[in-house]
Protein backbone atom coordinates (compact mmCIF):
# COMPACT_ATOMS: atom_id res chain seq x y z
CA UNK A 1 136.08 34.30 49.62
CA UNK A 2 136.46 35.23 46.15
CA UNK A 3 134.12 33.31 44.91
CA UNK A 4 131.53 34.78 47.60
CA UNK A 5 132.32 38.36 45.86
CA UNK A 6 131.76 36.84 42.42
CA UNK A 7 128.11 36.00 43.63
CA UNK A 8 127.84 39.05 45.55
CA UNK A 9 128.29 41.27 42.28
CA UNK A 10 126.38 38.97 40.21
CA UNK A 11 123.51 39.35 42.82
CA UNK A 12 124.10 43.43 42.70
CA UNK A 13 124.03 43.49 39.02
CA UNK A 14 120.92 41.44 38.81
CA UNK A 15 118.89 43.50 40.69
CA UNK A 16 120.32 46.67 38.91
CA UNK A 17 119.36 44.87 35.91
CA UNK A 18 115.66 43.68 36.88
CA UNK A 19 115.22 47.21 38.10
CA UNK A 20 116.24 48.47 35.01
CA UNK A 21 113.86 46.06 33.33
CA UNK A 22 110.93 47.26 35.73
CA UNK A 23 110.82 50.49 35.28
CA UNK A 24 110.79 49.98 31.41
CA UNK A 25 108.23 47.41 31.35
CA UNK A 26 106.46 49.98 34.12
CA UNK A 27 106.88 52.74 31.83
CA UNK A 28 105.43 50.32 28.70
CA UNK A 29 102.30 49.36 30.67
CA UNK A 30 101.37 52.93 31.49
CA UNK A 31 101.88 53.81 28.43
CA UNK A 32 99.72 50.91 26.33
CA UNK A 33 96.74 51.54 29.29
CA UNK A 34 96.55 55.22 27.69
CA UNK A 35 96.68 54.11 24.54
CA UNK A 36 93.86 51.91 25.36
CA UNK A 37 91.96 53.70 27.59
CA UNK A 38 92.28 56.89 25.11
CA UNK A 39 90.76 55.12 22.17
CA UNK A 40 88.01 53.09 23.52
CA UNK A 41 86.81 54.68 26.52
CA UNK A 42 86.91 58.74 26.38
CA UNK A 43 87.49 60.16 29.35
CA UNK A 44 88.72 63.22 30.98
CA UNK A 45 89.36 64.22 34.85
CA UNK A 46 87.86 67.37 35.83
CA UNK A 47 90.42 69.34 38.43
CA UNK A 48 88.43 72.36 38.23
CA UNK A 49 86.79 74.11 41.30
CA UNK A 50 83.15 74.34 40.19
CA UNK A 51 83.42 71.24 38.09
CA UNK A 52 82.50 73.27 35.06
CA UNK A 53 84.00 70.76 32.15
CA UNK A 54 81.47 67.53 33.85
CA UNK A 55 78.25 67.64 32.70
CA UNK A 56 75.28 67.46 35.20
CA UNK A 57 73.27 64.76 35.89
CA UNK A 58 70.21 66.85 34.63
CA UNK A 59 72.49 67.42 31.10
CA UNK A 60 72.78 63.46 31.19
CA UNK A 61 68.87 62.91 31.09
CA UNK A 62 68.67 65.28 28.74
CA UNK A 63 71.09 63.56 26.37
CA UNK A 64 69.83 60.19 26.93
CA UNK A 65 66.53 61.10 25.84
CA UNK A 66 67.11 62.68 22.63
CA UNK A 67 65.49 60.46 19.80
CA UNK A 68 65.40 63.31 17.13
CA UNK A 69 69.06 64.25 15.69
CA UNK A 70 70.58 67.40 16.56
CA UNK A 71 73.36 69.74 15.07
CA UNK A 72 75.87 71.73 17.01
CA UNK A 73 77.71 74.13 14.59
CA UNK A 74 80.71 75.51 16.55
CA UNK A 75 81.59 78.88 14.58
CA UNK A 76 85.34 79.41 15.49
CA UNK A 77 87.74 81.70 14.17
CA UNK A 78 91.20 79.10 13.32
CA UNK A 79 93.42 82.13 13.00
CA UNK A 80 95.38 82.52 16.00
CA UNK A 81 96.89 85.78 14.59
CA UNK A 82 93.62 87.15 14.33
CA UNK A 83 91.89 85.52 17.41
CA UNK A 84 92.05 87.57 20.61
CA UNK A 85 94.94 85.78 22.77
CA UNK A 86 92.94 85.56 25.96
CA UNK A 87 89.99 83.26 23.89
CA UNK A 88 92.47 80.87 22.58
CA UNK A 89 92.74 78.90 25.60
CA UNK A 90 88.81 79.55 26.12
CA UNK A 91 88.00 78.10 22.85
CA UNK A 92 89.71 74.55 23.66
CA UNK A 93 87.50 74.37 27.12
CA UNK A 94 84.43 75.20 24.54
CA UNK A 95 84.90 72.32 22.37
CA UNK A 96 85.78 70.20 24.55
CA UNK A 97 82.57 70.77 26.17
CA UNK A 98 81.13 69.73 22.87
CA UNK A 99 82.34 66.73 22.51
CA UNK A 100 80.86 65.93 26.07
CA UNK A 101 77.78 66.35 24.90
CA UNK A 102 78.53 63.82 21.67
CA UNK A 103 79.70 61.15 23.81
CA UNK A 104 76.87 61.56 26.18
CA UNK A 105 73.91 61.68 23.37
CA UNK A 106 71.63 58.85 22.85
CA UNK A 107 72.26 56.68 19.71
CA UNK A 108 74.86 59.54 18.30
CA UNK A 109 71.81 61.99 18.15
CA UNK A 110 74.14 65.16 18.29
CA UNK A 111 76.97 65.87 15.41
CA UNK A 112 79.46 68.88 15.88
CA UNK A 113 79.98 71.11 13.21
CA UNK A 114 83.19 73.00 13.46
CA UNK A 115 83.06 75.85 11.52
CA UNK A 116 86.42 78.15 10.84
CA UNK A 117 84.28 81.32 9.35
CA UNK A 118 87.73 83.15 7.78
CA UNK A 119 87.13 86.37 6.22
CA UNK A 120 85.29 86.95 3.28
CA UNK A 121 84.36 83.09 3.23
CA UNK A 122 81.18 81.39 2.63
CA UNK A 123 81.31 80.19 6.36
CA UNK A 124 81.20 83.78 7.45
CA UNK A 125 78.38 84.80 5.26
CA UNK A 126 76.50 81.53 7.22
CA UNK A 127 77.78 83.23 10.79
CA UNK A 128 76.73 86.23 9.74
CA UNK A 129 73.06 84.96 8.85
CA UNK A 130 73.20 83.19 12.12
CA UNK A 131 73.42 86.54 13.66
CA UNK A 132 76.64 85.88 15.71
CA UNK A 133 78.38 88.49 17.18
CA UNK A 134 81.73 89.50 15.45
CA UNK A 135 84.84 90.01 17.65
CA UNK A 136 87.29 92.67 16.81
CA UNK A 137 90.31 90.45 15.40
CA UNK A 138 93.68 91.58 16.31
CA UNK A 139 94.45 92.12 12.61
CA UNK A 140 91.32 94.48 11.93
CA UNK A 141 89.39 91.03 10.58
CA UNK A 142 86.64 90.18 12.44
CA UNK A 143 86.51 87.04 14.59
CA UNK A 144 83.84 84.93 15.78
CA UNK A 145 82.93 82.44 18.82
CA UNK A 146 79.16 81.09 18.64
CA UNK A 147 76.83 78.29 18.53
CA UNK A 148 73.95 77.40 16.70
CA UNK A 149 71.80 74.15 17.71
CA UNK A 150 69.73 72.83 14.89
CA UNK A 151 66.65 70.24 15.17
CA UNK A 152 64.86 69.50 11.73
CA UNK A 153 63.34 73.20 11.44
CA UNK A 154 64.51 74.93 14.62
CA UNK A 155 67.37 77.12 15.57
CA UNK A 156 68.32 78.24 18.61
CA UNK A 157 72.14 80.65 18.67
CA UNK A 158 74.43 81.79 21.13
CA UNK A 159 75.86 84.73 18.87
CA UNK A 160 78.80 85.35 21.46
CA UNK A 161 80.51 82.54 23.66
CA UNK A 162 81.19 85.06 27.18
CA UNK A 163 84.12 83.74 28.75
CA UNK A 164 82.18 85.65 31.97
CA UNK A 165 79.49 83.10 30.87
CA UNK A 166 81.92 79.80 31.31
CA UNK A 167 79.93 78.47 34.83
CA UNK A 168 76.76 78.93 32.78
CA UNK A 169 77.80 77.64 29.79
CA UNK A 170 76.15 74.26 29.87
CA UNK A 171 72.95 75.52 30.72
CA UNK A 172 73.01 77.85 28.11
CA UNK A 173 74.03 74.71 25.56
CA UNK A 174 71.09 72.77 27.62
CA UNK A 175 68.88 75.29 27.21
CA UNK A 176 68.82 75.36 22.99
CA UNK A 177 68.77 71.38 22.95
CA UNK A 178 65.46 71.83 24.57
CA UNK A 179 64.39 74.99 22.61
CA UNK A 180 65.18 72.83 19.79
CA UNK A 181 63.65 69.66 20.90
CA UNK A 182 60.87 70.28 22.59
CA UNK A 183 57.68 69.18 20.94
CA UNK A 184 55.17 71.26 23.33
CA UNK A 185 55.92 74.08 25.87
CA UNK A 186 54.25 73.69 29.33
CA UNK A 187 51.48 76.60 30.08
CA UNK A 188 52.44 78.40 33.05
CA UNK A 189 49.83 80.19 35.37
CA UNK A 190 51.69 83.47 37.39
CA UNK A 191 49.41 84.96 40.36
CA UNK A 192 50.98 88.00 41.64
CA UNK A 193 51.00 90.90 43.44
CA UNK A 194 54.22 92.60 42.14
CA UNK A 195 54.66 94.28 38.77
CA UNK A 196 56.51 91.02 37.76
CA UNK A 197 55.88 91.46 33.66
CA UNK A 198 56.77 95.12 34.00
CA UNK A 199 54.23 98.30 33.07
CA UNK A 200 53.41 101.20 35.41
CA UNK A 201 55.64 102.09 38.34
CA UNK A 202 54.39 101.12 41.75
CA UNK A 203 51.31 103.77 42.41
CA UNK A 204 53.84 105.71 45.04
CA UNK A 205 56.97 105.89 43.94
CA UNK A 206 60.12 107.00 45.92
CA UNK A 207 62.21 109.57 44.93
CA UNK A 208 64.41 108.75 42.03
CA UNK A 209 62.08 105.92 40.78
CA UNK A 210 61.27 105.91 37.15
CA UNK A 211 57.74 105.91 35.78
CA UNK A 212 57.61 102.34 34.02
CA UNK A 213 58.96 99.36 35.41
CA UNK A 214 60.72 96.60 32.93
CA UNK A 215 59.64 93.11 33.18
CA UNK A 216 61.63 91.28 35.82
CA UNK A 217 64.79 88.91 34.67
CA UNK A 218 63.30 85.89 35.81
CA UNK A 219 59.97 86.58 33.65
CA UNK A 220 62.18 87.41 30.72
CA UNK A 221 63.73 84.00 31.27
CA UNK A 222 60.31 82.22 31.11
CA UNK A 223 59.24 84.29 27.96
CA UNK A 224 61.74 83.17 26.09
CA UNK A 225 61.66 79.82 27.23
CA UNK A 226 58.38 79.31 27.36
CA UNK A 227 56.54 81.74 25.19
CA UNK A 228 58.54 82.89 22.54
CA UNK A 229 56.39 83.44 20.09
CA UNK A 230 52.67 83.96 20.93
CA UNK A 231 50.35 83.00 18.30
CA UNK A 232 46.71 83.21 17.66
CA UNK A 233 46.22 79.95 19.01
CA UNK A 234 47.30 81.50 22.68
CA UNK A 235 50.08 82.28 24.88
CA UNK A 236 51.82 79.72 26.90
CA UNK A 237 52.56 82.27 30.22
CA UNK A 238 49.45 83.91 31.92
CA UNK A 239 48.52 86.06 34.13
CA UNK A 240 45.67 84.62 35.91
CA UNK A 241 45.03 87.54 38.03
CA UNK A 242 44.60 88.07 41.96
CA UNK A 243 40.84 87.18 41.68
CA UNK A 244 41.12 84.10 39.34
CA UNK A 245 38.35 81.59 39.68
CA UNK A 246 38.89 78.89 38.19
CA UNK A 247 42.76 77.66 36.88
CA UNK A 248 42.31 76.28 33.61
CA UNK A 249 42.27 72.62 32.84
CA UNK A 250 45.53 72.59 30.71
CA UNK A 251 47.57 74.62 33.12
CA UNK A 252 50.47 72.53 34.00
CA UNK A 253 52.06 74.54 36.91
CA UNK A 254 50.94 78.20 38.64
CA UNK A 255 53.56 80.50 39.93
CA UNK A 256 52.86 82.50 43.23
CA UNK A 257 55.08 85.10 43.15
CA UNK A 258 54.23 87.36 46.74
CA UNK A 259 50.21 86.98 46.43
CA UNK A 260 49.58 89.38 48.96
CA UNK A 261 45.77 90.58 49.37
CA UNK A 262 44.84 87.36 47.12
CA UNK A 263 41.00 87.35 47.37
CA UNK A 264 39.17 83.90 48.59
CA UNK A 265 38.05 82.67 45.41
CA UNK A 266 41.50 82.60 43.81
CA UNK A 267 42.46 79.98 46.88
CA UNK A 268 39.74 78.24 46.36
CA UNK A 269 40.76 78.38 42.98
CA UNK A 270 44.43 77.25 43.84
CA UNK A 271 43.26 74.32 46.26
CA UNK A 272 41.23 72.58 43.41
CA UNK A 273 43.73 72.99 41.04
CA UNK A 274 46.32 71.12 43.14
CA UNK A 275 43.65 68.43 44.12
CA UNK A 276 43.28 67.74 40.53
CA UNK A 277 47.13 67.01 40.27
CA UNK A 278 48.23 70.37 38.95
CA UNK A 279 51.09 71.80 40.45
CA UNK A 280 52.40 75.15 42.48
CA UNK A 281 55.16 77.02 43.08
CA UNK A 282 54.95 79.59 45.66
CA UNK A 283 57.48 82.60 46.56
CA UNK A 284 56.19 83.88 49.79
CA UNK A 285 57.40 86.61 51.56
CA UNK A 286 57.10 88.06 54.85
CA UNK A 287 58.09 91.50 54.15
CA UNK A 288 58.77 92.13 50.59
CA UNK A 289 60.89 94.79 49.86
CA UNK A 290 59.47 96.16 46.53
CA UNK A 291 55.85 96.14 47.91
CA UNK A 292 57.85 97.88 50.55
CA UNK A 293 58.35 100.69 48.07
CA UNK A 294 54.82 100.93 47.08
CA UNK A 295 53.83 101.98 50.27
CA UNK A 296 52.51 105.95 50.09
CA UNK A 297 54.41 108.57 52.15
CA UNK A 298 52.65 110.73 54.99
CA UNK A 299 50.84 113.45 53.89
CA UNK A 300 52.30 117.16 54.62
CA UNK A 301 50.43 119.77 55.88
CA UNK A 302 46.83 117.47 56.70
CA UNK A 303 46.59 116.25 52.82
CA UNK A 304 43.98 113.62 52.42
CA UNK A 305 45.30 110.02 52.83
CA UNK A 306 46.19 107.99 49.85
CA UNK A 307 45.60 104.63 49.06
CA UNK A 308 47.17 101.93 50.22
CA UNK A 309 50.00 100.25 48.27
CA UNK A 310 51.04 96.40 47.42
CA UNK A 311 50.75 94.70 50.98
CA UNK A 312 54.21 93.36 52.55
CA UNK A 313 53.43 90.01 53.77
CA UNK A 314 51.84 86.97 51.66
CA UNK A 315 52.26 84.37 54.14
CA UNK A 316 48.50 82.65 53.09
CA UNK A 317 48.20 81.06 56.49
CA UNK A 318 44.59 79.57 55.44
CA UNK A 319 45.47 77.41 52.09
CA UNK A 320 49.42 76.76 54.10
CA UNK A 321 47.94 75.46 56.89
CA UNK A 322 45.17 73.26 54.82
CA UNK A 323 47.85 71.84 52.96
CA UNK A 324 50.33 70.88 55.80
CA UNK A 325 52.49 73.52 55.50
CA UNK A 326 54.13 76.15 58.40
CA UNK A 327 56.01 79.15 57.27
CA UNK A 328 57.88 81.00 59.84
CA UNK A 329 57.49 84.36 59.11
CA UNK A 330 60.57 85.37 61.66
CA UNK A 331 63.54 83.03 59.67
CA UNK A 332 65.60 83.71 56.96
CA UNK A 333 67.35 80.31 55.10
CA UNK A 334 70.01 81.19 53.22
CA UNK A 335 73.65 79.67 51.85
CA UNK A 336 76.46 82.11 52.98
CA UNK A 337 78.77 79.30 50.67
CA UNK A 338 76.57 80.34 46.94
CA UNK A 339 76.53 84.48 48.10
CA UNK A 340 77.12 86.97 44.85
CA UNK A 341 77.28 90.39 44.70
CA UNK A 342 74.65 92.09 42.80
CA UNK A 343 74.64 95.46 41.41
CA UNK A 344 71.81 97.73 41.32
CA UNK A 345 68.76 97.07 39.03
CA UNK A 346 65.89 99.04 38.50
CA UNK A 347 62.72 98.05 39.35
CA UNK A 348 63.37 94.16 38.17
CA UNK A 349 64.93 92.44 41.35
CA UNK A 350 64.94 88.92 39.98
């Protein structure tokens, strides 16, 4: 009997012992994997919502297509005295960000530059010819949080990193890479009935409407992207006109923002242009609110009508149906999930 105890605690303190020893070795294994998977493979899990620290699969191509090298210089204020407390935290996300885009270039084609510009430094006299924007410092020094991407002679600079601007951020990044990269800019054709690139208010305006429109937020995208400096050799974003009759040969793709009252020719014009493998865009609508606007009012007291305003439907039933395509005039598509509020603009919807 006694000798059945003996074994009995023998037994009990073995497997005390081996599960001793397993948790250790456990605890080993996990922790030479993360040694090993840290150093050779980079990775990182993204937990957040949006997935805003994973790069897209359109930032991918990108990167695995560079061939020319390009420079990142990450201007970041290293004084955490000095540094507002709520971009601390902001600034990690940034870089880390960054160094995405290292791991995921082509051949090492992209080098980050971190670049502490302290006070009276020669690194802030560089931010400051960079034209970043300096943040008021906690200890009455400036601060700063920008980018510049560099490509042999070209420059493209985000002077402030907007922690508002965090979901955006990689398209921003994106965005100078191919500023910086891109050997020719695509001509873009825009056919429109709207005051899209801004100038005199619609012919009847309301009450409370100003006399001169701005250019619309989606047109100031494409200038800058695609036209930012026009030179004598031509602009790279025209306005081909209602009436156009012929799209130029070299025209890679025409917008059709609302073409209501677009005369026959410029169809014509458009149906060529696509036969001959160009390309088009088109934003049709079946009542457009800002042509809405340009409507005249009734005239008091038997005034002589005025003219007509910017027609409300540009469904283009003849060049739809030629190429295949319905549009039901009565439907609205739309993704309750991607909603945002939007305040009030002037005269520049989009």
């Amino acid at each position: 009997m006694s000798s059945e105890n003996e074994n009995l605690a023998k037994s009990k303190s073995l497997v005390w012992l081996y599960s001793g020893i397993g948790v250790v070795l456990s605890f080993v294994i996990l922790v030479v994997l993360n040694l090993i998977i840290s150093t050779s493979i980079p990775m990182k899990l993204d937990l957040t919502e949006d997935k805003v620290h994973t790069l897209s699969k359109g930032t991918k191509d990108l990167l695995s297509e560079l061939d020319t090298p390009v420079v990142m210089s990450f201007f970041v204020s290293k004084d955490k005295d000095n540094m507002p407390p709520e971009l601390i935290p902001f600034t990690k996300r940034v870089e880390s960000l960054l160094k995405q885009y290292e791991r995921g270039a082509n051949k090492k084609s992209i080098e980050i530059e971190r670049i502490d510009p302290s006070p009276d430094s020669e690194a802030e006299d560089r931010a400051k010819l960079n034209n970043l924007q300096e943040i008021p410092g906690r200890m009455n020094e400036p601060a700063y949080l920008g980018l510049t991407v560099t490509c042999l002679d070209r420059k493209s600079t985000i002077p402030f990193i907007h922690p508002q601007r965090e979901q955006m951020l990689e398209y921003d990044i994106s965005r100078a890479i191919v500023e910086v990269t891109r050997e020719n800019s695509p001509k873009v054709g825009i056919i429109s009935a709207l005051p899209v690139q801004g100038g005199p208010a619609a012919p009847f305006p309301q009450p409370g409407q100003g006399q001169q429109n701005r250019p619309w937020q989606f047109y100031t995208q494409l200038k800058r992207d695609y036209d930012p400096d026009p030179t004598e050799f031509g602009s790279n974003l025209i306005d081909l006109g209602m009436d156009v009759e012929e799209i130029p040969e070299d025209m890679d793709v025409v917008l059709l923002i609302h073409p209501a009252g677009i005369s026959d020719q410029a169809q014509f014009a458009l149906d060529q242009f696509l036969l001959s493998g160009g390309q088009v865009i088109a934003f049709l609508d079946s009542f457009s609110a800002v042509a809405a606007q340009s409507q005249p009012q009734r005239p008091q007291f038997g005034g002589a009508p005025q003219a007509p305003g910017i027609p409300t439907s540009s469904n283009m039933s003849k060049l739809l149906s030629a190429w295949g395509v319905s549009f039901e005039s009565n439907q609205v598509l739309a993704d309750r999930a991607y909603e945002t509020a939007q305040s009030q603009t002037s005269s520049n919807p989009a």
